[in-house]
PDB file of N, CA and C in Angstrom:
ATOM      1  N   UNK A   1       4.024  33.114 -71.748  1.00  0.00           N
ATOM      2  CA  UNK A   1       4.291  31.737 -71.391  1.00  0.00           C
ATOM      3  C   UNK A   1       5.579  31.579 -70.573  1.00  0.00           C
ATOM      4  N   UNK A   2       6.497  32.445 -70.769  1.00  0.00           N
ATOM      5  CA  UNK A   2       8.288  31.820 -70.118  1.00  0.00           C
ATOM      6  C   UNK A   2       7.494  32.816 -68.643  1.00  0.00           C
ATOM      7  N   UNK A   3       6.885  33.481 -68.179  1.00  0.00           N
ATOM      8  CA  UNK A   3       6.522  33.888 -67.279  1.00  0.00           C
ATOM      9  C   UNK A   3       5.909  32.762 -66.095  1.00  0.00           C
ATOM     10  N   UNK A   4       5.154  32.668 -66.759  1.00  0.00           N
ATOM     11  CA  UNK A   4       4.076  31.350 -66.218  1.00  0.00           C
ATOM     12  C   UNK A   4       5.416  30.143 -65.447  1.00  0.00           C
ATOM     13  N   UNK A   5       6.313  29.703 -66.546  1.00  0.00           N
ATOM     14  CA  UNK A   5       6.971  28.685 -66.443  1.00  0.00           C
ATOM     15  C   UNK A   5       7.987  29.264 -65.433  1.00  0.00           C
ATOM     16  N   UNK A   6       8.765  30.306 -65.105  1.00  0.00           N
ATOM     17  CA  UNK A   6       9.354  31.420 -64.679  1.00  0.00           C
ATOM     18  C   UNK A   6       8.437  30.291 -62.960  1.00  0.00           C
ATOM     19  N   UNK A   7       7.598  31.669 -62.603  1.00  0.00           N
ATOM     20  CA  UNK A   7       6.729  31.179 -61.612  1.00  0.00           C
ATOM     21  C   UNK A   7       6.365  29.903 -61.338  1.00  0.00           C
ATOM     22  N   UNK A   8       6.506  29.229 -62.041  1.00  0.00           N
ATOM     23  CA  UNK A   8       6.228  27.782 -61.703  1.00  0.00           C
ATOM     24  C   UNK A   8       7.677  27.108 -60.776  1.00  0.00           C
ATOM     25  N   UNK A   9       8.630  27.335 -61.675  1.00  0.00           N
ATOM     26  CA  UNK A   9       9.577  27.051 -61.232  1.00  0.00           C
ATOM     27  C   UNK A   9      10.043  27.577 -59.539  1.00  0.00           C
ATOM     28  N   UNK A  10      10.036  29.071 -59.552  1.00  0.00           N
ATOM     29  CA  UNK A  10      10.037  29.755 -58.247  1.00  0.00           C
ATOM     30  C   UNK A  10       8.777  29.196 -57.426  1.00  0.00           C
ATOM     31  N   UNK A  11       7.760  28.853 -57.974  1.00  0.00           N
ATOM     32  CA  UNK A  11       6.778  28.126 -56.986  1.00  0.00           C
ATOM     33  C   UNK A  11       7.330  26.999 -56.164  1.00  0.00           C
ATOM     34  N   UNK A  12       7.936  26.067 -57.168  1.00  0.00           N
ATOM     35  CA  UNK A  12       8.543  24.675 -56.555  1.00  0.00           C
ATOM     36  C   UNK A  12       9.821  25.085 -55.856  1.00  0.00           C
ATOM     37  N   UNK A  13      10.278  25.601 -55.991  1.00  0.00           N
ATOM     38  CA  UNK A  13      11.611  26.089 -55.361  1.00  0.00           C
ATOM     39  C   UNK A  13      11.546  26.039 -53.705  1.00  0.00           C
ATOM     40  N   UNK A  14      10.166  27.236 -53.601  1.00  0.00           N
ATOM     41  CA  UNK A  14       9.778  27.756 -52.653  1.00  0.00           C
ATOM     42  C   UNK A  14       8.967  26.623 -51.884  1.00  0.00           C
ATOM     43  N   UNK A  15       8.558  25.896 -52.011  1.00  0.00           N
ATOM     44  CA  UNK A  15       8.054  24.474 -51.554  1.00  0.00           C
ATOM     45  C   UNK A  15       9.141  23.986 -50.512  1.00  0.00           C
ATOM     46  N   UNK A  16       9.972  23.355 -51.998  1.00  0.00           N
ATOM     47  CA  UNK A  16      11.018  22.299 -51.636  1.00  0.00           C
ATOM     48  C   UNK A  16      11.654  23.015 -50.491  1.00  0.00           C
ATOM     49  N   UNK A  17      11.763  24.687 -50.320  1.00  0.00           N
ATOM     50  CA  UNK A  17      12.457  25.234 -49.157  1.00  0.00           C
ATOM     51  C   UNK A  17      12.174  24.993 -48.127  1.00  0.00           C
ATOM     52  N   UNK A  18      11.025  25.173 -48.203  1.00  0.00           N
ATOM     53  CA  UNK A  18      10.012  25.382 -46.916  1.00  0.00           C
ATOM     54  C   UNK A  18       9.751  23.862 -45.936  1.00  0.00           C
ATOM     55  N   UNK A  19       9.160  22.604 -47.119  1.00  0.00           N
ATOM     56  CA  UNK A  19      10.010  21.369 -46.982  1.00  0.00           C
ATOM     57  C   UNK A  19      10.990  20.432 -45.819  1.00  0.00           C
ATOM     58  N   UNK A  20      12.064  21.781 -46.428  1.00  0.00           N
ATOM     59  CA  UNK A  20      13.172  21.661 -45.709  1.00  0.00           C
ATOM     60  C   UNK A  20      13.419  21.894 -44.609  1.00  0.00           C
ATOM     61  N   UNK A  21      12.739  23.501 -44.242  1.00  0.00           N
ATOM     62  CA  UNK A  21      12.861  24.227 -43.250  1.00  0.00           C
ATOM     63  C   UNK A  21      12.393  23.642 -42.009  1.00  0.00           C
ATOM     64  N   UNK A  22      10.949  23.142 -42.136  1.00  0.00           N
ATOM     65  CA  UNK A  22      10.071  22.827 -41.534  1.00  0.00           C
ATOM     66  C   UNK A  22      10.839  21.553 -40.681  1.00  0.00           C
ATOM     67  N   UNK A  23      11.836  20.314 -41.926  1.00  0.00           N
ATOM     68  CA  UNK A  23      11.877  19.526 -41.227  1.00  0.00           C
ATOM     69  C   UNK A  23      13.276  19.458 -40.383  1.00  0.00           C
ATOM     70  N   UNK A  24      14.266  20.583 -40.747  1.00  0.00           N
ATOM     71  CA  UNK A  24      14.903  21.218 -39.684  1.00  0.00           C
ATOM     72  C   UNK A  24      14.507  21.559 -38.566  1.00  0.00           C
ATOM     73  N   UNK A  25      13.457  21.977 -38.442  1.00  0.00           N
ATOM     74  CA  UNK A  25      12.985  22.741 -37.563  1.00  0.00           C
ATOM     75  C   UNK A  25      12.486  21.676 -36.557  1.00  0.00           C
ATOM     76  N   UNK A  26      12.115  21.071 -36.725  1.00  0.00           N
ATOM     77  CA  UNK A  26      11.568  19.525 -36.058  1.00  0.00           C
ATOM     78  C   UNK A  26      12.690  18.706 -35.427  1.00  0.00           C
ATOM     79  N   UNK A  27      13.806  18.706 -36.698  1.00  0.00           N
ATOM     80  CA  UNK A  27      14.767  18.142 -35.760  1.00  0.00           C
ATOM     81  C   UNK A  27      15.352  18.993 -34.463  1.00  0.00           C
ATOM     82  N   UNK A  28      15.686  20.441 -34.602  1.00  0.00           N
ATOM     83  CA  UNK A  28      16.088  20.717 -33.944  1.00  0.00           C
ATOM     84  C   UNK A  28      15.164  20.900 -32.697  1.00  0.00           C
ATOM     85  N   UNK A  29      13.907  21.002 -32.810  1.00  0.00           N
ATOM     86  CA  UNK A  29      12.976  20.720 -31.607  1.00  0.00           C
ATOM     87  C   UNK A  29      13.263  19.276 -30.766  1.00  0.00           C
ATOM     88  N   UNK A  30      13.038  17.988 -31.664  1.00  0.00           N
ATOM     89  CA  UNK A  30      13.473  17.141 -30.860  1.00  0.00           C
ATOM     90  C   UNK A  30      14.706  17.237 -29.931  1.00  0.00           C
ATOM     91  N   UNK A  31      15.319  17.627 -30.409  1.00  0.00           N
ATOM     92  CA  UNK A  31      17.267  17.446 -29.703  1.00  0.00           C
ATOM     93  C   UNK A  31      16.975  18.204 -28.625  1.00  0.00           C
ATOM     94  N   UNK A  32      16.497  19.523 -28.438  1.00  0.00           N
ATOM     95  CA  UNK A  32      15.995  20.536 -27.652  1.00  0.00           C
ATOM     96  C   UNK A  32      15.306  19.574 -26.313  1.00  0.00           C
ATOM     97  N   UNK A  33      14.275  18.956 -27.212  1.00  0.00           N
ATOM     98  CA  UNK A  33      12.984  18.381 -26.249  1.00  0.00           C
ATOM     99  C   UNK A  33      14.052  17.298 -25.041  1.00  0.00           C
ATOM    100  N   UNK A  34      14.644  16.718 -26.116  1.00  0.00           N
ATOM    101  CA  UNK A  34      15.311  15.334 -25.590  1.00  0.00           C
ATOM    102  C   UNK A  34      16.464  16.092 -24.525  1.00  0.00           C
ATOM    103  N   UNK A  35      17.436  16.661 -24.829  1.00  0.00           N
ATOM    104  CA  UNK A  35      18.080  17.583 -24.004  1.00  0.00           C
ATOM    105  C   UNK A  35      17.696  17.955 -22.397  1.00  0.00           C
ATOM    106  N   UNK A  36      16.505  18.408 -22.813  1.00  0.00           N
ATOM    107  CA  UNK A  36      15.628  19.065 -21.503  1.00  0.00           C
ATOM    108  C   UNK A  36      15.065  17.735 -20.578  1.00  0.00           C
ATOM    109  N   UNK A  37      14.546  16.759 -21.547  1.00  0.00           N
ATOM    110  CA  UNK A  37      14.403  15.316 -20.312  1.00  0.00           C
ATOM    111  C   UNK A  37      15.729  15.038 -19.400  1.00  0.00           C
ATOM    112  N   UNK A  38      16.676  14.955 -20.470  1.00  0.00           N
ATOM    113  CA  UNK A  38      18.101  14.447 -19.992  1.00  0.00           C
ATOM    114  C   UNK A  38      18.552  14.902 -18.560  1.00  0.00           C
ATOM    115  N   UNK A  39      18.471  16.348 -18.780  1.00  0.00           N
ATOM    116  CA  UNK A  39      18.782  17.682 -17.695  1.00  0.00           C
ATOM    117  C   UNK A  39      17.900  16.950 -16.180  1.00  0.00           C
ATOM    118  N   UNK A  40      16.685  16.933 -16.960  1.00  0.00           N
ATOM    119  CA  UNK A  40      15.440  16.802 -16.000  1.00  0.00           C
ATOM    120  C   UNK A  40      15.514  15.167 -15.025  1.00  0.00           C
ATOM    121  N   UNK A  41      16.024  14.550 -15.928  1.00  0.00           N
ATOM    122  CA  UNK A  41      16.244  13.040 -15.277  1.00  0.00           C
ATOM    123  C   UNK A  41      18.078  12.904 -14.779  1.00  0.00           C
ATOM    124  N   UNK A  42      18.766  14.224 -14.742  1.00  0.00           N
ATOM    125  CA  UNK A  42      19.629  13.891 -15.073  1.00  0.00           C
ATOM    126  C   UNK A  42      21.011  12.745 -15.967  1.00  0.00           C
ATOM    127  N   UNK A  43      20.580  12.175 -16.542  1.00  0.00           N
ATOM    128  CA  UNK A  43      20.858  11.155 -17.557  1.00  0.00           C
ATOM    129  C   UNK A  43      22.176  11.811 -18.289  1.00  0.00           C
ATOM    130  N   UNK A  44      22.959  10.843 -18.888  1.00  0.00           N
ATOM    131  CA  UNK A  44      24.174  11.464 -19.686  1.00  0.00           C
ATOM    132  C   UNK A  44      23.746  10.978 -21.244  1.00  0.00           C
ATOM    133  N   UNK A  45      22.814  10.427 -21.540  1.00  0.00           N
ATOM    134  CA  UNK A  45      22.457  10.366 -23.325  1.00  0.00           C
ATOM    135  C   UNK A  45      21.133   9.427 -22.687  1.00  0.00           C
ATOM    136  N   UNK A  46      20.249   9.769 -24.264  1.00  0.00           N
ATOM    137  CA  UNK A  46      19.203   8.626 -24.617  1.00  0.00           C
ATOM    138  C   UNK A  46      19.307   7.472 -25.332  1.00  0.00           C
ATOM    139  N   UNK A  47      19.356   6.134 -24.290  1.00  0.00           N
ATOM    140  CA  UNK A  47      19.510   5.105 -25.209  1.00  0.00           C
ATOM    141  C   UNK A  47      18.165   4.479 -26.398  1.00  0.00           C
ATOM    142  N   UNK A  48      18.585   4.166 -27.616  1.00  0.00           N
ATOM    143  CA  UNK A  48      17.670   3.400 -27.906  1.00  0.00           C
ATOM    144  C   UNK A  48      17.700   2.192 -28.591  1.00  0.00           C
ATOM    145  N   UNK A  49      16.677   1.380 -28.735  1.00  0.00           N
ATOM    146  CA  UNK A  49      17.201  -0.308 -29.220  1.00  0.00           C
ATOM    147  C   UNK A  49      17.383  -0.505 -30.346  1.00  0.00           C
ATOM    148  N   UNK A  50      17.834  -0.866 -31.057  1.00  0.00           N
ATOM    149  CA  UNK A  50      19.067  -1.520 -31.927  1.00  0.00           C
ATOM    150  C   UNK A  50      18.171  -3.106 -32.145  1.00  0.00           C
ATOM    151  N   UNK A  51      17.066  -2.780 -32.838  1.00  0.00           N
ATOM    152  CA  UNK A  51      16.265  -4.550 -33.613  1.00  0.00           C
ATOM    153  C   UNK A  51      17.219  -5.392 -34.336  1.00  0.00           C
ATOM    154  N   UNK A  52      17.906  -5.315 -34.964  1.00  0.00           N
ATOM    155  CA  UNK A  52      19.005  -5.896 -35.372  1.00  0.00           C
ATOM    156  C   UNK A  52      20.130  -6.817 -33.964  1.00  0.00           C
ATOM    157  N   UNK A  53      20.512  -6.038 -33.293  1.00  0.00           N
ATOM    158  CA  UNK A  53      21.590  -6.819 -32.590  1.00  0.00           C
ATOM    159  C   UNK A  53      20.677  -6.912 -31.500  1.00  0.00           C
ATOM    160  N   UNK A  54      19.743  -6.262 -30.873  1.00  0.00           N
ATOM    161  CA  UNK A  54      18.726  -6.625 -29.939  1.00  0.00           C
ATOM    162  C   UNK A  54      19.641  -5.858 -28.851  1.00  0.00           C
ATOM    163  N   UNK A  55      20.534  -4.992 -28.925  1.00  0.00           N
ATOM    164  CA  UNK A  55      21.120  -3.917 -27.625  1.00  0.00           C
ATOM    165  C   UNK A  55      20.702  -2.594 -27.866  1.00  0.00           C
ATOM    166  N   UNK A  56      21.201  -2.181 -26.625  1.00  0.00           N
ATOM    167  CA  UNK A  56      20.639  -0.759 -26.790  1.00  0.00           C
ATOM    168  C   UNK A  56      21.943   0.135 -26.672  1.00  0.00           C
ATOM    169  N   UNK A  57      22.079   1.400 -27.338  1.00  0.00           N
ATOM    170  CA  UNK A  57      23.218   1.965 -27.824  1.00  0.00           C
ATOM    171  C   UNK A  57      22.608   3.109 -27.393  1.00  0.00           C
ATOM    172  N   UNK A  58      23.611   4.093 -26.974  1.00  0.00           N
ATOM    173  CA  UNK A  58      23.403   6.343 -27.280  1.00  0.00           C
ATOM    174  C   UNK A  58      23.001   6.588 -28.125  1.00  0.00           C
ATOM    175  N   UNK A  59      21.434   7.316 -28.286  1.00  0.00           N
ATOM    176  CA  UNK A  59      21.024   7.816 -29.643  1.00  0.00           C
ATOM    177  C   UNK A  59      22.454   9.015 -30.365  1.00  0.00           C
ATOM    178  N   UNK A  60      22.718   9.025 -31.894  1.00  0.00           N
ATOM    179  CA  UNK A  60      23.253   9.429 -31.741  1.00  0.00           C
ATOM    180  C   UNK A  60      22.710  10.775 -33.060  1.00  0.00           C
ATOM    181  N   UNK A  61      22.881  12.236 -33.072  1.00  0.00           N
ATOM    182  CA  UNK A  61      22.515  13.413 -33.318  1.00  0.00           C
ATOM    183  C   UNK A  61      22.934  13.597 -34.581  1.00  0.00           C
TER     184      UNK A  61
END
């Protein structure tokens, strides 16, 4: 039984890592992606809107 529970535990562990990894990994793709428009349009940042004050501001990383 403490085996089972053992593995269970390292099961979820290994999840929650992966989880993580994955959504690292995404961010750092976006920034990448967004980067490469920037270059491409030459642009100095991506603005975006701000629903609240209704302006638009530098996304910021």
């Amino acid at each position: 039984m403490p085996q089972l529970i053992f593995f269970a535990a390292v099961g979820v562990v290994a999840y929650v890592g992966y989880r993580k990894f994955v959504r690292e990994a995404e961010r750092v793709t976006a920034k990448a992606r967004r980067a490469r428009r920037e270059a491409a349009n030459g642009s100095m940042g991506t603005l975006v809107y701000d629903p609240k004050t209704g302006e638009y501001r530098v996304a910021k990383d």
